[in-house]
Protein backbone atom coordinates (compact mmCIF):
# COMPACT_ATOMS: atom_id res chain seq x y z
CA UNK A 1 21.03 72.55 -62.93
CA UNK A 2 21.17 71.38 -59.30
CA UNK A 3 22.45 67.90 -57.98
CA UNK A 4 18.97 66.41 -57.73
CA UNK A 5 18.23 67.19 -61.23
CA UNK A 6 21.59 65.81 -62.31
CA UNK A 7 20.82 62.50 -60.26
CA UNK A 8 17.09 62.21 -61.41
CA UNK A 9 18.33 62.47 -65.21
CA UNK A 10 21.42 59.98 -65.11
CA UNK A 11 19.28 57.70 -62.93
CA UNK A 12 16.98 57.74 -65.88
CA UNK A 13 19.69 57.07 -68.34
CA UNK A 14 21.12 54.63 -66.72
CA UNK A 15 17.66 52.67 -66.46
CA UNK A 16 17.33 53.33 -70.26
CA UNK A 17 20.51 52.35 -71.26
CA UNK A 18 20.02 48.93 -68.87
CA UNK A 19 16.68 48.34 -70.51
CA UNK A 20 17.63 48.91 -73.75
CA UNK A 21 21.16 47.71 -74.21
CA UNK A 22 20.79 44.34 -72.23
CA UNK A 23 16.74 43.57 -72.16
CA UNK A 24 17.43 40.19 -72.13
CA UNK A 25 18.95 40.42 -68.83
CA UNK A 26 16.53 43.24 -67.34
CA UNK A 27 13.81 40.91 -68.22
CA UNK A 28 15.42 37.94 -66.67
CA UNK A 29 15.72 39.62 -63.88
CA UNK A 30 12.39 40.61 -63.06
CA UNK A 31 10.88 37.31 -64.21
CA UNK A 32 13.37 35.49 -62.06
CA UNK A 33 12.39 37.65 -59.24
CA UNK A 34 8.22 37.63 -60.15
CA UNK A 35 8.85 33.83 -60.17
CA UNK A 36 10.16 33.37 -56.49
CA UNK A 37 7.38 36.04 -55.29
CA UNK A 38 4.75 33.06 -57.07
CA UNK A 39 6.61 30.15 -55.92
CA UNK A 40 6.87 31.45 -52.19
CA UNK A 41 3.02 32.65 -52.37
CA UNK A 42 2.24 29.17 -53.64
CA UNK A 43 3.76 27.53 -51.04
CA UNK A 44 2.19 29.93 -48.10
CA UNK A 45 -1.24 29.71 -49.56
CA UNK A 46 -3.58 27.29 -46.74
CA UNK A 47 -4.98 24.35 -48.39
CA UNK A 48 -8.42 22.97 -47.97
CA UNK A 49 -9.31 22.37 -51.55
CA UNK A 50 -6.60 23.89 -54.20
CA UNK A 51 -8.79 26.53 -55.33
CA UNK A 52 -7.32 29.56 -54.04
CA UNK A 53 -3.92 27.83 -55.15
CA UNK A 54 -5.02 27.25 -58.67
CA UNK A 55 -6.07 31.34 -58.73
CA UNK A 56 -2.85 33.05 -58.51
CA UNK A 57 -2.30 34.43 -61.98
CA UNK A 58 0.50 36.11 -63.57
CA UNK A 59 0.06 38.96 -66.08
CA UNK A 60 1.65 42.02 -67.60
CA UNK A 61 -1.29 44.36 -68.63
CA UNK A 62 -2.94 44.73 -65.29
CA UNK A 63 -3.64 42.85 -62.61
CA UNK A 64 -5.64 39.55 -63.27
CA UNK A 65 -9.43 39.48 -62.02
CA UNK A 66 -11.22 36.34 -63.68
CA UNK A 67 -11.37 33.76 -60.80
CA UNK A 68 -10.16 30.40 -62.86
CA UNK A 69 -11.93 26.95 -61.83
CA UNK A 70 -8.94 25.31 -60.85
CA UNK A 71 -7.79 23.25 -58.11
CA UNK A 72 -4.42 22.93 -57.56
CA UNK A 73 -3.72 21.35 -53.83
CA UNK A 74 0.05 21.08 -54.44
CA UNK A 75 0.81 24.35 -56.56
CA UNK A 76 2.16 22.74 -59.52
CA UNK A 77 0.62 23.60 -62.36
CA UNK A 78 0.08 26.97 -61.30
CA UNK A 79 3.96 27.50 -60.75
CA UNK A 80 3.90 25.83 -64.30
CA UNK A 81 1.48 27.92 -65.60
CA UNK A 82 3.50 31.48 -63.97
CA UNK A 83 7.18 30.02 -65.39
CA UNK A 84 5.16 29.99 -69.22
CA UNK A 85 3.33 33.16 -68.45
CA UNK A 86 7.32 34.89 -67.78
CA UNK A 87 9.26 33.20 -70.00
CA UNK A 88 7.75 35.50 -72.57
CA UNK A 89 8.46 38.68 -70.55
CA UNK A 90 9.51 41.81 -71.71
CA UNK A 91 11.82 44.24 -70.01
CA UNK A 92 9.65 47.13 -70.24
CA UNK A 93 6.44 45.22 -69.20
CA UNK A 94 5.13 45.58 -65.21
CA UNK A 95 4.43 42.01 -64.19
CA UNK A 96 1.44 41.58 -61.94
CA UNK A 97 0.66 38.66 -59.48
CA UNK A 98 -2.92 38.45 -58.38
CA UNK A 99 -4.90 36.14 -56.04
CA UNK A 100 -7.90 36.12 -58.18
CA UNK A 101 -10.67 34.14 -55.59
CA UNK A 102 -12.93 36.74 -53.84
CA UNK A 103 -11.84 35.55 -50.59
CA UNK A 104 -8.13 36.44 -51.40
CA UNK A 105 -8.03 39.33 -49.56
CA UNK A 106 -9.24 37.20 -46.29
CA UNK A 107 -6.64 34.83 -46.60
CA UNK A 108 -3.90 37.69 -46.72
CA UNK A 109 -5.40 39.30 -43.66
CA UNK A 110 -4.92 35.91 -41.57
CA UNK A 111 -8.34 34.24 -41.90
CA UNK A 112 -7.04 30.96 -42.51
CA UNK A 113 -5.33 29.46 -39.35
CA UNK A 114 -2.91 27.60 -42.03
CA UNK A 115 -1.57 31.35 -42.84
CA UNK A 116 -2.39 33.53 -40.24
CA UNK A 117 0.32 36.22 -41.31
CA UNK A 118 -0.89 36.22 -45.04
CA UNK A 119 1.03 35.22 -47.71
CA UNK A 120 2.00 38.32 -49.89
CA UNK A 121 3.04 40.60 -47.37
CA UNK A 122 5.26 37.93 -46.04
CA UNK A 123 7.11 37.58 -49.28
CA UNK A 124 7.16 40.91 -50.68
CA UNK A 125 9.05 41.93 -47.29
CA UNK A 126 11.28 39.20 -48.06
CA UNK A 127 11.79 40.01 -51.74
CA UNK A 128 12.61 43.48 -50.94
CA UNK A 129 15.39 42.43 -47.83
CA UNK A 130 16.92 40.23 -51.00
CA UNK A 131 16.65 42.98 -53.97
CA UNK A 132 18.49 45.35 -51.80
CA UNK A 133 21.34 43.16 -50.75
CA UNK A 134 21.78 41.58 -54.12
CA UNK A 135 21.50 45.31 -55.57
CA UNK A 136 23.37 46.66 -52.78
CA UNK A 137 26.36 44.33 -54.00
CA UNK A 138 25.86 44.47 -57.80
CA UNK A 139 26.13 48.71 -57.49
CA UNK A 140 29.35 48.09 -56.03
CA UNK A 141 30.72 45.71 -58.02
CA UNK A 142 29.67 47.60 -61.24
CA UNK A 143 30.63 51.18 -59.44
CA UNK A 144 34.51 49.09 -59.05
CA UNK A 145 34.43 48.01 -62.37
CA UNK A 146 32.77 51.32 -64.33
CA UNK A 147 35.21 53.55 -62.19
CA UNK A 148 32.44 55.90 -60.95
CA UNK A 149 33.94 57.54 -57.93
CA UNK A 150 32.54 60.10 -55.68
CA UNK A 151 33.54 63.70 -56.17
CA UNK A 152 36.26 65.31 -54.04
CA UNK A 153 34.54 66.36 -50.35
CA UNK A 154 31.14 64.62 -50.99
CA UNK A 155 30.47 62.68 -47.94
C-alpha cells in the first residue's frame, strides 16, 4: 500500500472518528462558520429596498431556490432566521447559503454600485484565509498534544 493510500485512508478516519465521536463540536463548527459567511453577506448586500436582503436562505438539502417576499433593509431577521435554521445542524449535513432573488447573480458580479466587488466571493475568500489559519494552528496544537511525529528522514 503506498503513502498516498495510507494518507487518503487515515485522513478518512480521522474525519470519521471527528464526526462521529464529537458531532456536537463538528457541527458547531460549521454552523459557527456558515453563520459568519451569512452575517458578512448580509452586511455586503446593497440596499435599495431589503428584498435581496430578506432572500438569503440557509438550508441543508440543497441549495434554496424559492425567492421569499421579504424585505429586510437592516438584515435582522434574516440573520435571525439563518442562527434558527443552524442551530439545528447536523455534523454530517452540507449547509447551503443561497441568494434566492433572480437578480442575485447581478449583484455578485458588481451591478450594484453599493457592492461593486460582490458579496460572496468577498467572504468566501475571507472565510477560507481564516479556516486555514485557525486549522493551521489547531493541527498543531492537536499534532503536540496526540504525539504524531513525522517519520525519521521525511522532509
Amino acid at each position: 500500500m503506498s503513502n498516498v493510500d495510507n494518507a487518503a485512508r487515515f485522513a478518512a478516519r480521522l474525519k470519521d472518528f471527528s464526526v462521529n465521536t464529537y458531532p456536537g463540536i463538528a457541527a458547531s463548527v460549521s454552523a459557527e462558520f456558515a453563520m459568519e459567511a451569512v452575517r458578512r453577506i448580509v452586511r455586503r448586500m446593497p440596499v435599495r429596498t431589503g428584498h435581496a436582503r430578506g432572500n438569503v436562505q440557509v438550508s441543508f438539502f440543497g441549495a434554496a431556490s424559492i425567492e421569499l417576499p421579504l424585505v429586510d433593509p437592516v438584515g435582522a431577521s434574516t440573520i435571525a432566521a439563518a442562527e434558527r435554521a443552524l442551530a439545528n445542524a447536523k455534523a454530517t449535513q452540507n449547509i447551503h447559503i443561497s441568494v434566492t432573488v433572480p437578480y442575485g447573480m447581478r449583484l455578485e458580479q458588481g451591478w450594484s454600485r453599493q457592492a461593486p466587488q460582490g458579496m460572496v466571493r468577498i467572504t468566501l475568500a475571507e472565510l477560507q484565509a481564516e479556516a486555514r489559519a485557525i486549522g493551521a494552528r489547531g493541527a498543531q496544537k492537536a499534532i503536540a498534544g496526540v504525539g504524531i511525529r513525522a517519520p525519521r528522514g521525511a522532509a
